[in-house]
Protein backbone atom coordinates (compact mmCIF):
# COMPACT_ATOMS: atom_id res chain seq x y z
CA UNK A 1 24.81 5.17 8.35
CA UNK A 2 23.08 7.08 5.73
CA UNK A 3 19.33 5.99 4.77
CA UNK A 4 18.58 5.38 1.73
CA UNK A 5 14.96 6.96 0.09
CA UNK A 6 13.02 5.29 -2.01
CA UNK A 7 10.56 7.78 -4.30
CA UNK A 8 7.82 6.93 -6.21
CA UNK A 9 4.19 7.01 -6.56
CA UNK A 10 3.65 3.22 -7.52
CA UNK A 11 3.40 1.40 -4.50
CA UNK A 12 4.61 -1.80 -6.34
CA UNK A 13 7.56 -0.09 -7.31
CA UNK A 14 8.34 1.41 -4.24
CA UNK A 15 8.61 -2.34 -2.34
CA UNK A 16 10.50 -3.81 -5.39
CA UNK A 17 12.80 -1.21 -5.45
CA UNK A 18 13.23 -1.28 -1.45
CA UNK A 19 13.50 -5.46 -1.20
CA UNK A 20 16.33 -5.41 -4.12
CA UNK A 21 18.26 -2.80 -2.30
CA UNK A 22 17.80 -4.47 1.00
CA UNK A 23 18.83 -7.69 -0.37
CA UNK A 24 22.19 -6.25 -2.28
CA UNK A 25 22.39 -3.71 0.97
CA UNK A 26 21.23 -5.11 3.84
CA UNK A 27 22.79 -2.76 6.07
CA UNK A 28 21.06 0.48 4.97
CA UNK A 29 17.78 1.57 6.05
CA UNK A 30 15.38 1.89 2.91
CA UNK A 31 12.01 4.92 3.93
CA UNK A 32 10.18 5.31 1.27
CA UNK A 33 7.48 8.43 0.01
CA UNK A 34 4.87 8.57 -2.43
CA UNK A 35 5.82 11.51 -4.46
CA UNK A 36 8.85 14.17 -4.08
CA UNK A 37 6.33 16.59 -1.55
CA UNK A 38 6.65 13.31 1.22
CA UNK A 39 10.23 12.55 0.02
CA UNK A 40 11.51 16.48 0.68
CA UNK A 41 9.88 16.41 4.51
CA UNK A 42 11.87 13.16 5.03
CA UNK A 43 14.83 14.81 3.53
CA UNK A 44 14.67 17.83 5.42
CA UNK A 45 14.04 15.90 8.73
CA UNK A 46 17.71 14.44 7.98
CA UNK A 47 19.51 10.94 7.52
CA UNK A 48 19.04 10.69 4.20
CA UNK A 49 22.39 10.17 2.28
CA UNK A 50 20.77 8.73 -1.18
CA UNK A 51 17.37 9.46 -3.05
CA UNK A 52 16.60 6.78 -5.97
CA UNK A 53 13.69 8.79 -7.53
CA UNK A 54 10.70 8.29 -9.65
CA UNK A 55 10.19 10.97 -12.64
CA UNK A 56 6.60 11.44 -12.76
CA UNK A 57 4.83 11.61 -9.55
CA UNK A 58 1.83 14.15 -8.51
CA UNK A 59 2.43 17.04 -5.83
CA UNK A 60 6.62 17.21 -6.56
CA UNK A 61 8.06 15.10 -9.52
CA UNK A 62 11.74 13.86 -9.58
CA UNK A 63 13.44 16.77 -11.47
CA UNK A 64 11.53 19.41 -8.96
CA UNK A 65 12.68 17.24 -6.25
CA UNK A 66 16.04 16.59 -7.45
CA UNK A 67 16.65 20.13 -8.25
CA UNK A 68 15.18 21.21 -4.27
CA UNK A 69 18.11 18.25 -3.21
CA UNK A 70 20.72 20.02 -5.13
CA UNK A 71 20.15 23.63 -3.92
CA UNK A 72 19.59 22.24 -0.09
CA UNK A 73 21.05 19.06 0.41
CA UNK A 74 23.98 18.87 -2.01
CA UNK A 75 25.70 16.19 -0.20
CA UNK A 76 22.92 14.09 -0.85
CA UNK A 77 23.19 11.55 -3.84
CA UNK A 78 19.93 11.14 -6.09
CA UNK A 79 19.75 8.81 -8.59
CA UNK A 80 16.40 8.82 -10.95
CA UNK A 81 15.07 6.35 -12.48
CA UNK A 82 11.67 6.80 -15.05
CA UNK A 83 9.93 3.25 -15.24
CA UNK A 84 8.43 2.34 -18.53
């Protein structure tokens, strides 16, 4: 079963994000990363079917890492969100 990443830079966010998911999909696995640099190793490293995605994050924000996703992983779902 495909994992499902959780990206963003707000730690907060990141476990409310991953305990809504888990509790509307408990069957997926939910890694998370702190910015899109972290989220593209765990990407590359496979298993990752979906990316929900912060917009602004240091090192790699969501469009740089959403546009890395499309030209390398284009299977791979991603879904970004921008928290305000």
């Amino acid at each position: 079963m495909a994992k499902i990443l959780i990206v963003d830079n707000d730690p907060i966010v990141r476990r409310c994000h991953t305990e809504l998911l888990a509790l509307l999909i408990p069957e997926h696995e939910f890694p998370t990363a702190s910015d899109g640099q972290e989220a593209s190793e765990l990407i590359a490293a496979g298993d990752i079917g979906y990316v929900v995605t912060d917009l602004d994050m240091p090192r790699k924000n969501g469009l740089q890492l959403t546009t890395w996703v499309r030209q390398r992983f284009p299977w791979v779902v991603v879904i970004m969100l921008q928290v305000i």
